[in-house]
C-alpha atoms as a PDB file:
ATOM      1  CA  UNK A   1     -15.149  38.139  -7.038  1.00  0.00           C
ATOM      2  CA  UNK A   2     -13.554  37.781  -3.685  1.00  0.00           C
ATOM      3  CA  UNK A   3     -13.431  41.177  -1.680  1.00  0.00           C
ATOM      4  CA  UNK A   4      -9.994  42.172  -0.869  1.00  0.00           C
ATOM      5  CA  UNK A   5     -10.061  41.893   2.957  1.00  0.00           C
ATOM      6  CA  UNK A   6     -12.150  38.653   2.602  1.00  0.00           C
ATOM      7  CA  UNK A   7      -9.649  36.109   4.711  1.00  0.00           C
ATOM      8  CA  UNK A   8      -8.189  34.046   2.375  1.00  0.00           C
ATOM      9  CA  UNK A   9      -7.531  30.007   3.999  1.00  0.00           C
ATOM     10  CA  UNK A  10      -6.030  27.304   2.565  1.00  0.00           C
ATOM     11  CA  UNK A  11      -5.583  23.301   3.111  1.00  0.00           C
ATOM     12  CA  UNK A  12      -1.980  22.211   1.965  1.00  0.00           C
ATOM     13  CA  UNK A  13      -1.267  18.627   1.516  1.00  0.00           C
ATOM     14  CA  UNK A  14       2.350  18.039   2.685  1.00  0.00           C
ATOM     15  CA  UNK A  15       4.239  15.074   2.931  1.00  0.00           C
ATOM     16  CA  UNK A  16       6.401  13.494   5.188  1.00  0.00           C
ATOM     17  CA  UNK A  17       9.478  11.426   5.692  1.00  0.00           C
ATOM     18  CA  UNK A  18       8.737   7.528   5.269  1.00  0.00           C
ATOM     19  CA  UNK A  19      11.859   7.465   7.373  1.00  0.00           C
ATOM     20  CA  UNK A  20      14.587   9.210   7.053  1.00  0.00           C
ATOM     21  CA  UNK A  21      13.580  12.462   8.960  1.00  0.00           C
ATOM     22  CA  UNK A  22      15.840  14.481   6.656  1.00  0.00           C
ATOM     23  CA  UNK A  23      13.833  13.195   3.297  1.00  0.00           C
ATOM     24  CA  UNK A  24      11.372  16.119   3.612  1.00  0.00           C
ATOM     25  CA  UNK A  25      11.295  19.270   1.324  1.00  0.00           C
ATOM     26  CA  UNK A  26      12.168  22.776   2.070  1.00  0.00           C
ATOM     27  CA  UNK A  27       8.958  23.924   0.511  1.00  0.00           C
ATOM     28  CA  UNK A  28       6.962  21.664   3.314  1.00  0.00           C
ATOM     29  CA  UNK A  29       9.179  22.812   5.759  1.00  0.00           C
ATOM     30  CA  UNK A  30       7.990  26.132   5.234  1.00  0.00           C
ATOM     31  CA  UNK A  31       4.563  25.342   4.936  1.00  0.00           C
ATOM     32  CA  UNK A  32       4.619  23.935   8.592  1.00  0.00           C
ATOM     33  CA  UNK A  33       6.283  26.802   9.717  1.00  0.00           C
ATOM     34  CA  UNK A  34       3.412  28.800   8.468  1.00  0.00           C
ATOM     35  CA  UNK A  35       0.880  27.023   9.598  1.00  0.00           C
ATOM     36  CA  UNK A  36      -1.668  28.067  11.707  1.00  0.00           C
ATOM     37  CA  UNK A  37      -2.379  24.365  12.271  1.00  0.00           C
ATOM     38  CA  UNK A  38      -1.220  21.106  11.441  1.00  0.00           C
ATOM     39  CA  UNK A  39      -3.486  18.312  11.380  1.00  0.00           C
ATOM     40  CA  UNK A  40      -1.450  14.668  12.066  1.00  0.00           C
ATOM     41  CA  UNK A  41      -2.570  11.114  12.860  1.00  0.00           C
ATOM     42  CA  UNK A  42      -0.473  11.319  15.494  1.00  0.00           C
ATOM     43  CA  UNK A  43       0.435  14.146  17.578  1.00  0.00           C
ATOM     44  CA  UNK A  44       3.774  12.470  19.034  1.00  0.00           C
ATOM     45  CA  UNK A  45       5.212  10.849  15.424  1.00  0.00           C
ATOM     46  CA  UNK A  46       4.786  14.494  14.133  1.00  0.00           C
ATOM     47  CA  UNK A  47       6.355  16.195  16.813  1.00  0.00           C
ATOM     48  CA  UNK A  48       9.472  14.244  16.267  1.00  0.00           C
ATOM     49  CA  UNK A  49       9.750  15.472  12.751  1.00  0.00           C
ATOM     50  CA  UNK A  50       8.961  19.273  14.030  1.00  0.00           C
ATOM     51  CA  UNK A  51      11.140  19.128  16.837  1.00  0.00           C
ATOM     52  CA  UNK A  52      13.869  17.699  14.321  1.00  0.00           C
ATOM     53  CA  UNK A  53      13.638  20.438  12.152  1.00  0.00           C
ATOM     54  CA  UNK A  54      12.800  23.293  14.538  1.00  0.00           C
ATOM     55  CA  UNK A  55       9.578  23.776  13.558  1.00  0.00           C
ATOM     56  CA  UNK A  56       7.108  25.008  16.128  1.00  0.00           C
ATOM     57  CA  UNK A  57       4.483  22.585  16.935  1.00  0.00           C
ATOM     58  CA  UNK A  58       0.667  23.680  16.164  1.00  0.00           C
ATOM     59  CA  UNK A  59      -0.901  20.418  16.217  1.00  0.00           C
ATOM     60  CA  UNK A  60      -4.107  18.669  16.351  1.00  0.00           C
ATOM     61  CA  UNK A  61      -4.787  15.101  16.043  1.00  0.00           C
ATOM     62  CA  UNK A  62      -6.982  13.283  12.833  1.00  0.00           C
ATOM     63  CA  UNK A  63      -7.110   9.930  12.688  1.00  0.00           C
ATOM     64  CA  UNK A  64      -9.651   7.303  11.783  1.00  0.00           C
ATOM     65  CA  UNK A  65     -11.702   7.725  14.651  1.00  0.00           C
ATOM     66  CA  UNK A  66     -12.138  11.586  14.164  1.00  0.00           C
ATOM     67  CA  UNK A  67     -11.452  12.196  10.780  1.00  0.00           C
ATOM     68  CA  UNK A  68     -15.071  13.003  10.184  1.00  0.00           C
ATOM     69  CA  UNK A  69     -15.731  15.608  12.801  1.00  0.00           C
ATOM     70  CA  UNK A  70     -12.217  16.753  12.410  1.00  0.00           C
ATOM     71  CA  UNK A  71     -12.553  17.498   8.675  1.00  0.00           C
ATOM     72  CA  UNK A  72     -15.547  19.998   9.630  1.00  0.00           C
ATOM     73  CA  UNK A  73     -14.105  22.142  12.125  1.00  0.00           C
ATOM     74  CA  UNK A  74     -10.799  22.103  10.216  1.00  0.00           C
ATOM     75  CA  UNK A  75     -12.616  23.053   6.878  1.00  0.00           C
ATOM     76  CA  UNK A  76     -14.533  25.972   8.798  1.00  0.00           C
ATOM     77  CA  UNK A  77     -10.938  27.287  10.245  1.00  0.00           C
ATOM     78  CA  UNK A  78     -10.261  27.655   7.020  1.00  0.00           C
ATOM     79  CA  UNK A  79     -13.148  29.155   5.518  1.00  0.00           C
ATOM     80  CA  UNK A  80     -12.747  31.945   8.193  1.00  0.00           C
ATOM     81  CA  UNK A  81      -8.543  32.293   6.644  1.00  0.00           C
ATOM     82  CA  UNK A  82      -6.699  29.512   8.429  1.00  0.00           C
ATOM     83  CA  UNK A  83      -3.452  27.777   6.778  1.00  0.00           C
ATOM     84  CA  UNK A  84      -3.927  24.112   7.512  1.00  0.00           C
ATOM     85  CA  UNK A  85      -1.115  21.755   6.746  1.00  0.00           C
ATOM     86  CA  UNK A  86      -2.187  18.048   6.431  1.00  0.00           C
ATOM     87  CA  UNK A  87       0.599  15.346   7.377  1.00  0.00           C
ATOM     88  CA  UNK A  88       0.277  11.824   8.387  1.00  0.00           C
ATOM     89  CA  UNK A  89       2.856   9.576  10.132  1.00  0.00           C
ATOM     90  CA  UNK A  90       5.071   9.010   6.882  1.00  0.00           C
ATOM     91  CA  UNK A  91       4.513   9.532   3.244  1.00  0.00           C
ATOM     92  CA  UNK A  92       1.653  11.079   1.646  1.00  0.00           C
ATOM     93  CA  UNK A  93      -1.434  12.087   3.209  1.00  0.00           C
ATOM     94  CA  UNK A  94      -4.221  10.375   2.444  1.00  0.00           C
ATOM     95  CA  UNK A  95      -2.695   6.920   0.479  1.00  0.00           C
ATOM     96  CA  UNK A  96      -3.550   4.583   2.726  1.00  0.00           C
ATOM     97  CA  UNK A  97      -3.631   7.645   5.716  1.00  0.00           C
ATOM     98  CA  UNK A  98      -6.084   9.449   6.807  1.00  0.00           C
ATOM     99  CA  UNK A  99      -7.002  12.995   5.011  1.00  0.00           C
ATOM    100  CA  UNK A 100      -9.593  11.924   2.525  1.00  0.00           C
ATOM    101  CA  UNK A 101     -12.441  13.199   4.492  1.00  0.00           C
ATOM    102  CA  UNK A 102     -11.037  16.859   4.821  1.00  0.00           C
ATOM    103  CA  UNK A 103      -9.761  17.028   1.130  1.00  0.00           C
ATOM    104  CA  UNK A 104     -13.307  16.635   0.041  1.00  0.00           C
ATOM    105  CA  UNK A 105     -14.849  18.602   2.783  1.00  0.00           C
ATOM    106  CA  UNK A 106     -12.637  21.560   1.279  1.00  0.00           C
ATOM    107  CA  UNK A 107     -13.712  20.654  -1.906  1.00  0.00           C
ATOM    108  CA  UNK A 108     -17.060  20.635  -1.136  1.00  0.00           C
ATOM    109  CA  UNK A 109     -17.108  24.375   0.090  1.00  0.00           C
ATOM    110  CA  UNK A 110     -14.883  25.340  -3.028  1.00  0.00           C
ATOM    111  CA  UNK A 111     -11.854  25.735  -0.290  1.00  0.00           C
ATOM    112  CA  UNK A 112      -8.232  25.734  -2.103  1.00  0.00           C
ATOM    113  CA  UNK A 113      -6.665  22.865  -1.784  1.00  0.00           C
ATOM    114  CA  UNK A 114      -2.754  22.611  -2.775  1.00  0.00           C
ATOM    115  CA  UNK A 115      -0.861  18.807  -2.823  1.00  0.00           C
ATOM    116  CA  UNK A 116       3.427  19.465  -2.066  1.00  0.00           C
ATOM    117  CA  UNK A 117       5.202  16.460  -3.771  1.00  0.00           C
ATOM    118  CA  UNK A 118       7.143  14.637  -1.852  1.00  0.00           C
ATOM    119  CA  UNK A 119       8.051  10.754  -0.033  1.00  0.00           C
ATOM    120  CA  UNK A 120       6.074   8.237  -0.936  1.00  0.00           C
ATOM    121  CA  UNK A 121       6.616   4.198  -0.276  1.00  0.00           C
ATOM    122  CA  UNK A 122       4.653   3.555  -2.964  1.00  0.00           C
ATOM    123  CA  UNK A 123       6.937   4.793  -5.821  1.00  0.00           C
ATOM    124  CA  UNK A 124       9.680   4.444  -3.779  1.00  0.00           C
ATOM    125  CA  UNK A 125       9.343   0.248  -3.463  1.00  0.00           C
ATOM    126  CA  UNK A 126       8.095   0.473  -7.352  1.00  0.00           C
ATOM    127  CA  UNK A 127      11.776   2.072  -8.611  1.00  0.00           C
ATOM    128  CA  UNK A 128      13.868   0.060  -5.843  1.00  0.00           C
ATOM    129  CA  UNK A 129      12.093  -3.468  -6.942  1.00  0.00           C
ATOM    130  CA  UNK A 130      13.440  -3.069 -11.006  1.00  0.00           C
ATOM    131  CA  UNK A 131      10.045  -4.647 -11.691  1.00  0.00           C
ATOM    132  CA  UNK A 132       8.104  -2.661 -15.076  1.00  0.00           C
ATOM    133  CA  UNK A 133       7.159   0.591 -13.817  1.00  0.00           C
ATOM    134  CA  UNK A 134       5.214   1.700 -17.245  1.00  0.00           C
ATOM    135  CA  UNK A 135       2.133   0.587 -16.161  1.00  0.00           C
ATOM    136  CA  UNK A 136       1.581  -0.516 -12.502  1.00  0.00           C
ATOM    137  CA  UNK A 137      -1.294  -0.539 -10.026  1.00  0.00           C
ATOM    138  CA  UNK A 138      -1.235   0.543  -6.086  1.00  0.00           C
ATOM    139  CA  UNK A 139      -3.995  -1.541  -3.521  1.00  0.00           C
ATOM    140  CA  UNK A 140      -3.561  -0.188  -0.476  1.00  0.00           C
ATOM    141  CA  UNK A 141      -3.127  -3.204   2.049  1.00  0.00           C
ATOM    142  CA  UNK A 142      -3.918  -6.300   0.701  1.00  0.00           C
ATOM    143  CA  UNK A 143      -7.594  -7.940   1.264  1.00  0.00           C
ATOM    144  CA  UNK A 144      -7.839 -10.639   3.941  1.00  0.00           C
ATOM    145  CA  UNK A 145      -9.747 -13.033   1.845  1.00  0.00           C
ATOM    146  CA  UNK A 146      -7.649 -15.869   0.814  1.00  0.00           C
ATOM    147  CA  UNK A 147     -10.149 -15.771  -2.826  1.00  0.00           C
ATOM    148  CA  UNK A 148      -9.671 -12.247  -3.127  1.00  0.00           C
ATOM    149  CA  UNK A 149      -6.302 -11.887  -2.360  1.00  0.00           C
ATOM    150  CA  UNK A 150      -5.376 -15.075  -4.893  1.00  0.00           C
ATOM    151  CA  UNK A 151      -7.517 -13.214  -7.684  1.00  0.00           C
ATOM    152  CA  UNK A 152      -5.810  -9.802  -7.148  1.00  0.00           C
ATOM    153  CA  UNK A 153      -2.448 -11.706  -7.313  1.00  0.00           C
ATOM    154  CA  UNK A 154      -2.601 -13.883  -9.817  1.00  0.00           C
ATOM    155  CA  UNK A 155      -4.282 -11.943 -12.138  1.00  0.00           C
ATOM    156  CA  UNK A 156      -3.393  -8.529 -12.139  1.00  0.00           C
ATOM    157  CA  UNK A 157      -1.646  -7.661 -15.774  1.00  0.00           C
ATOM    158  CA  UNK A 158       0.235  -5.313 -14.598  1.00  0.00           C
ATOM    159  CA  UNK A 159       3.231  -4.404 -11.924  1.00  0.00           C
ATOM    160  CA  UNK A 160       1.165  -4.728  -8.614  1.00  0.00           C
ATOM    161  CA  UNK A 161       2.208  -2.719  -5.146  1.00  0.00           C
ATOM    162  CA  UNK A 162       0.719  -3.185  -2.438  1.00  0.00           C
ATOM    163  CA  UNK A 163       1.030  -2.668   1.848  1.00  0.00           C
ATOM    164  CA  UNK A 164       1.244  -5.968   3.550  1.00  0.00           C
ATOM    165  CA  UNK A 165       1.896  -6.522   7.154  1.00  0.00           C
ATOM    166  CA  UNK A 166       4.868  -8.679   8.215  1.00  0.00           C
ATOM    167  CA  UNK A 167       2.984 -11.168  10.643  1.00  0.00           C
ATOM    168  CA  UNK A 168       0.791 -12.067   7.122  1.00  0.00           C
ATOM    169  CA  UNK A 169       4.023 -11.679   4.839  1.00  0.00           C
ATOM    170  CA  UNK A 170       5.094 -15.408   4.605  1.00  0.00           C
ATOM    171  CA  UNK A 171       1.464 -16.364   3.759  1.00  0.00           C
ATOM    172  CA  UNK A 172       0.616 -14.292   1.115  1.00  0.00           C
ATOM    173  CA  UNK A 173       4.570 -15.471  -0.628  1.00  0.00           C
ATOM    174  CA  UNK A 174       3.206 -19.013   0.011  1.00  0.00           C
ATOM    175  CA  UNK A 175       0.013 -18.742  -1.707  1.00  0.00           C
ATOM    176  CA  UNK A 176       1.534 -17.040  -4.510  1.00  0.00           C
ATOM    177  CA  UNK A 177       4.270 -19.220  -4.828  1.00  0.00           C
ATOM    178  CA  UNK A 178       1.640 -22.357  -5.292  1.00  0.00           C
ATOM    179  CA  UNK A 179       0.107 -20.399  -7.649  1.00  0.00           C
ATOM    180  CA  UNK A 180       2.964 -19.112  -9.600  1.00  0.00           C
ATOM    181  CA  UNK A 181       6.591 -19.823  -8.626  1.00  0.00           C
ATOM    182  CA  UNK A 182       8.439 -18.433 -10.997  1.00  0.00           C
ATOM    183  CA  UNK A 183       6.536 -14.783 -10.612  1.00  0.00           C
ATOM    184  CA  UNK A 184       9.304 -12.070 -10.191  1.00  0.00           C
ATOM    185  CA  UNK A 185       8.427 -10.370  -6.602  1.00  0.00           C
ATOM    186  CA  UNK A 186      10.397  -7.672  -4.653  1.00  0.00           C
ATOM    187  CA  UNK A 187       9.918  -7.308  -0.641  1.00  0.00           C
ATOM    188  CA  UNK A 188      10.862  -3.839   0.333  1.00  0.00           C
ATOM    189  CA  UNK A 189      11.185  -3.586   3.918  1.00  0.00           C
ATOM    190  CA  UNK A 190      12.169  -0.876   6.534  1.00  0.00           C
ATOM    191  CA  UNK A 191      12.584   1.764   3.332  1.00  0.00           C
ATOM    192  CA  UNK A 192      15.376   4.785   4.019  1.00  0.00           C
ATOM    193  CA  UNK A 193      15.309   3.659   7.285  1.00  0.00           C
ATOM    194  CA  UNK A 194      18.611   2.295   8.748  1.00  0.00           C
ATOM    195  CA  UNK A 195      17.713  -1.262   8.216  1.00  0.00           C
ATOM    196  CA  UNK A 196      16.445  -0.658   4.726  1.00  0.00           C
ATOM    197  CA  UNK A 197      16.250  -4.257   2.997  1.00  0.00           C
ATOM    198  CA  UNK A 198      14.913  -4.809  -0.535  1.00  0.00           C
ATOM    199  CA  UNK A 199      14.921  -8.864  -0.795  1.00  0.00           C
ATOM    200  CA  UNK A 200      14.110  -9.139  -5.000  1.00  0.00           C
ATOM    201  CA  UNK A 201      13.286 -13.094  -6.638  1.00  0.00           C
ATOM    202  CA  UNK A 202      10.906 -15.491  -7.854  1.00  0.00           C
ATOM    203  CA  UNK A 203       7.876 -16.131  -5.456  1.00  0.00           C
ATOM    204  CA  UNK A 204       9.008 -20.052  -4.937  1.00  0.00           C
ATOM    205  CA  UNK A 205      12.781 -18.153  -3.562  1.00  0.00           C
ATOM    206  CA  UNK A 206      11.226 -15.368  -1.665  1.00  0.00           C
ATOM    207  CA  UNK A 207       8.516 -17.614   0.287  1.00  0.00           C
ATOM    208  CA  UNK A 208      11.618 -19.853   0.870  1.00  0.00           C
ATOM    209  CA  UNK A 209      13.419 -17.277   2.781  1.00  0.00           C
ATOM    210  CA  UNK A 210      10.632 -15.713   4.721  1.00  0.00           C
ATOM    211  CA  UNK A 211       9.243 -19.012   6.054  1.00  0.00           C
ATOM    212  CA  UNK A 212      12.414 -19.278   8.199  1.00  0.00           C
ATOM    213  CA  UNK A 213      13.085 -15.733   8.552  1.00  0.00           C
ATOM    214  CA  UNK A 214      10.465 -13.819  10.235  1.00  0.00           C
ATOM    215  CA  UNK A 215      10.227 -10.041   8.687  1.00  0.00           C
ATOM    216  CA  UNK A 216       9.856  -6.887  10.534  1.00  0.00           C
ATOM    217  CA  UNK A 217       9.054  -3.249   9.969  1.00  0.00           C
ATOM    218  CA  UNK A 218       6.892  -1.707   7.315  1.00  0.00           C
ATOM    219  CA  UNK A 219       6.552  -3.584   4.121  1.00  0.00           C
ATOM    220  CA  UNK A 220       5.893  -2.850   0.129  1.00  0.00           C
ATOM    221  CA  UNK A 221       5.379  -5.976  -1.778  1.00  0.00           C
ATOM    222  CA  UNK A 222       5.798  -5.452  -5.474  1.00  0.00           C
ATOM    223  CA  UNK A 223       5.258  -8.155  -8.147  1.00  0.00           C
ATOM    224  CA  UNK A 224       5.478  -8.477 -11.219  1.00  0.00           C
ATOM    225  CA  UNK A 225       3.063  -8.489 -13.933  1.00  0.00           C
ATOM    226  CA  UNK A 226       0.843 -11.654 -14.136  1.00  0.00           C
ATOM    227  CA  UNK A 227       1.280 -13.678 -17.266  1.00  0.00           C
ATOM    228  CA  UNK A 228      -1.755 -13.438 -20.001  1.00  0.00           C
ATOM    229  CA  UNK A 229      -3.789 -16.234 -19.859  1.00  0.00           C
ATOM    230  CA  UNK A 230      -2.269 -17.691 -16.689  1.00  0.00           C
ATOM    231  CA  UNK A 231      -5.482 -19.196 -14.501  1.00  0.00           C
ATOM    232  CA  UNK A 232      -6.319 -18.553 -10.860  1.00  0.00           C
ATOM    233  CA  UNK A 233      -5.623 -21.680  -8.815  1.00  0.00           C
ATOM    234  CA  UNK A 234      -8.422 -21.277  -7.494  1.00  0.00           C
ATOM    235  CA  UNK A 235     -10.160 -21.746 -11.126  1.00  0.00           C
ATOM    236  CA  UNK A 236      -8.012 -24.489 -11.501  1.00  0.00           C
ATOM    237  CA  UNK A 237      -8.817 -26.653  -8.409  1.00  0.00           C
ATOM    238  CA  UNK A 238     -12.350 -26.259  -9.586  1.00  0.00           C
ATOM    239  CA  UNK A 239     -11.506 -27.797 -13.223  1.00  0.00           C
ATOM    240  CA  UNK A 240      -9.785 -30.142 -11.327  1.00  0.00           C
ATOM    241  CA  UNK A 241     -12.663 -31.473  -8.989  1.00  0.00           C
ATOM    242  CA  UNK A 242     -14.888 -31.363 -12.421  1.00  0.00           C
ATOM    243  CA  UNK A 243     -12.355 -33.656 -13.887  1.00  0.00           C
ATOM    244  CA  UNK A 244     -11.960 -36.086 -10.717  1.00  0.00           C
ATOM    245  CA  UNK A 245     -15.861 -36.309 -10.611  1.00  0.00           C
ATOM    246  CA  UNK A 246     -16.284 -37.393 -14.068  1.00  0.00           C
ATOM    247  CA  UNK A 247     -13.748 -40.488 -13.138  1.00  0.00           C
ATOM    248  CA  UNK A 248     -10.361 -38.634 -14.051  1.00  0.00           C
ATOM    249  CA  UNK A 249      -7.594 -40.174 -11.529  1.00  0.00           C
ATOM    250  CA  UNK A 250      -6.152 -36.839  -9.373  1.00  0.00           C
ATOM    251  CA  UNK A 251      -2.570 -37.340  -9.886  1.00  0.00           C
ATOM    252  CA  UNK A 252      -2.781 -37.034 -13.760  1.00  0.00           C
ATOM    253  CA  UNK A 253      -5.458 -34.977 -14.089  1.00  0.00           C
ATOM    254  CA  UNK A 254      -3.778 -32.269 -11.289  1.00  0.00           C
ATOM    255  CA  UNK A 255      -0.664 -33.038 -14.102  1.00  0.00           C
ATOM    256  CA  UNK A 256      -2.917 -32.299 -16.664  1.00  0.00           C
ATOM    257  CA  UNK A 257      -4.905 -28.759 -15.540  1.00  0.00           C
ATOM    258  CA  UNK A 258      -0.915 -27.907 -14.283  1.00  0.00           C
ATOM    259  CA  UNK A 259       0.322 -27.588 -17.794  1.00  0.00           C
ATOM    260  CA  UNK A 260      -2.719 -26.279 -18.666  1.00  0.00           C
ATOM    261  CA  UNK A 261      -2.550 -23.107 -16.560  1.00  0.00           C
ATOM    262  CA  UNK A 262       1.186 -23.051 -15.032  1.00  0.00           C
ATOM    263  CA  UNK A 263      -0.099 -23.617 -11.807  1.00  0.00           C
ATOM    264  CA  UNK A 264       2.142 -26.584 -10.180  1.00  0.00           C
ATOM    265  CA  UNK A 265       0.340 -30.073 -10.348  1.00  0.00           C
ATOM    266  CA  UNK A 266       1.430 -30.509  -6.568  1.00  0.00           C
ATOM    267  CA  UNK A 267      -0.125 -27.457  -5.286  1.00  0.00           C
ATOM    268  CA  UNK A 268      -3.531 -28.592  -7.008  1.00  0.00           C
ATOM    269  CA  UNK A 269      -3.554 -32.138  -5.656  1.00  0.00           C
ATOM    270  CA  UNK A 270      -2.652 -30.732  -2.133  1.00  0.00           C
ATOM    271  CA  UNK A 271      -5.784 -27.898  -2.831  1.00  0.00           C
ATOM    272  CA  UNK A 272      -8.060 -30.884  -3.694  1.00  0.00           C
ATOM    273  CA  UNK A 273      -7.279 -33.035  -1.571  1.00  0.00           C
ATOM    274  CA  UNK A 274      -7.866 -30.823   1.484  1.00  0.00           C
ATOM    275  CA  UNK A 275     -10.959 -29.469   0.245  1.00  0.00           C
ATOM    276  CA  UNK A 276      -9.629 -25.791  -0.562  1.00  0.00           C
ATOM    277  CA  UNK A 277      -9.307 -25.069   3.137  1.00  0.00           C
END
């Protein structure tokens, strides 16, 4: 049992506007007030918010370059009876944020650890897209890898979300868009932010759009569901070549695999023919 005048620290996950500065709960509010220290990614985002809200400032920067170090001196201040508050820039602490390291490192030493609810553009994009939110999936920030990405898209069988950045945006809508046009997508850019845009449509509409207008801001790409049974394109291209080297004519047999796996014959032939570059 813990002696009485044992100090008594804590770690308190709390987060943060993903925008709007006033989208932040009275019960984090108090917790930074209380804080002996709040640990942010960035000392100058979070001081905003505090300053907005008349919060004292107590701050100390972790971010991916110190999170490691950080986590050990933060998890000893609290050993010894320190509150730490955990924020990041916007949403939740450690989706996608830094925090991870320090929530373990409490863990570890059997340090409380309490998690406020709160913003979040994850759940916030899934709700504002109208896409199925009973069963879902969250990535983080898509992979780079054109095979990885096209398997995670394609086949996922349920509502995917996912971070993507807007200089790689128009890419990733073309790619899916060759491999399945009529998928039901939502781009939700900017969210409670004063240029707040949530673009909802078929892949084939949305990659339209972006390829002449140029997005900016933060981004939350949700999309739907894949159909069951529907192939990867880049499985298909490889039926395709099998066919074409056992004397198949490309045209028909792209035609062919297309209505085989609802992947458009025209995307195929232009896969094969460039050598899946």
């Amino acid at each position: 049992m813990t002696p009485p005048e044992a100090p008594v620290g804590r770690l308190v996950v709390c987060p943060t506007p993903i925008g709007n500065l006033q989208d932040i709960t009275l019960r984090a509010l108090s917790v930074l007030r209380d804080a002996d220290v709040i640990a942010c990614e960035d000392t100058r985002r979070t001081g905003l918010l505090l300053e907005r809200h008349a919060v004292p400032g107590r701050m100390v920067s972790m971010h991916e370059h110190n999170e490691r170090a950080r986590s050990i001196e933060l998890a000893e201040r609290i050993d010894a009876g320190a509150l730490v508050a955990l924020v990041s820039d916007a949403g939740t602490p450690v989706i996608s944020d830094p925090g991870f390291a320090l929530v373990r490192e409490c863990l570890a030493r059997g340090l409380p650890v309490e998690v406020l609810p709160g913003p979040s553009a994850v759940t916030t994009a899934l709700v504002a897209s109208g896409l199925a939110s009973e069963r879902w999936r969250f990535v983080g920030f898509l992979p780079r890898s054109r095979s990885e990405l096209e398997r995670l898209l394609v086949q996922t069988p349920e509502t995917l979300v996912a971070f993507e950045s807007p200089r790689r945006l128009a890419a990733t809508l073309e790619l899916l868009a060759a491999a399945d046009p009529d998928r039901a997508l939502a781009v939700c850019r900017e969210l409670t932010k004063i240029h707040e845009e949530v673009r909802r449509g078929s892949a084939a509409e949305l990659a339209a759009h972006y390829r002449l207008h140029e997005p900016r801001g933060e981004i939350v790409l949700v999309c739907a569901a894949a159909e069951p049974g529907r192939a990867s394109s880049e499985a298909a291209v490889q039926a395709l070549r099998a066919l074409v080297a056992a004397g198949a004519r490309a045209r028909p047999a792209a035609a062919a695999v297309g209505g085989l796996t609802g992947i458009g014959a025209n995307a195929l032939y232009r896969e094969l023919t460039s050598g899946g570059q």
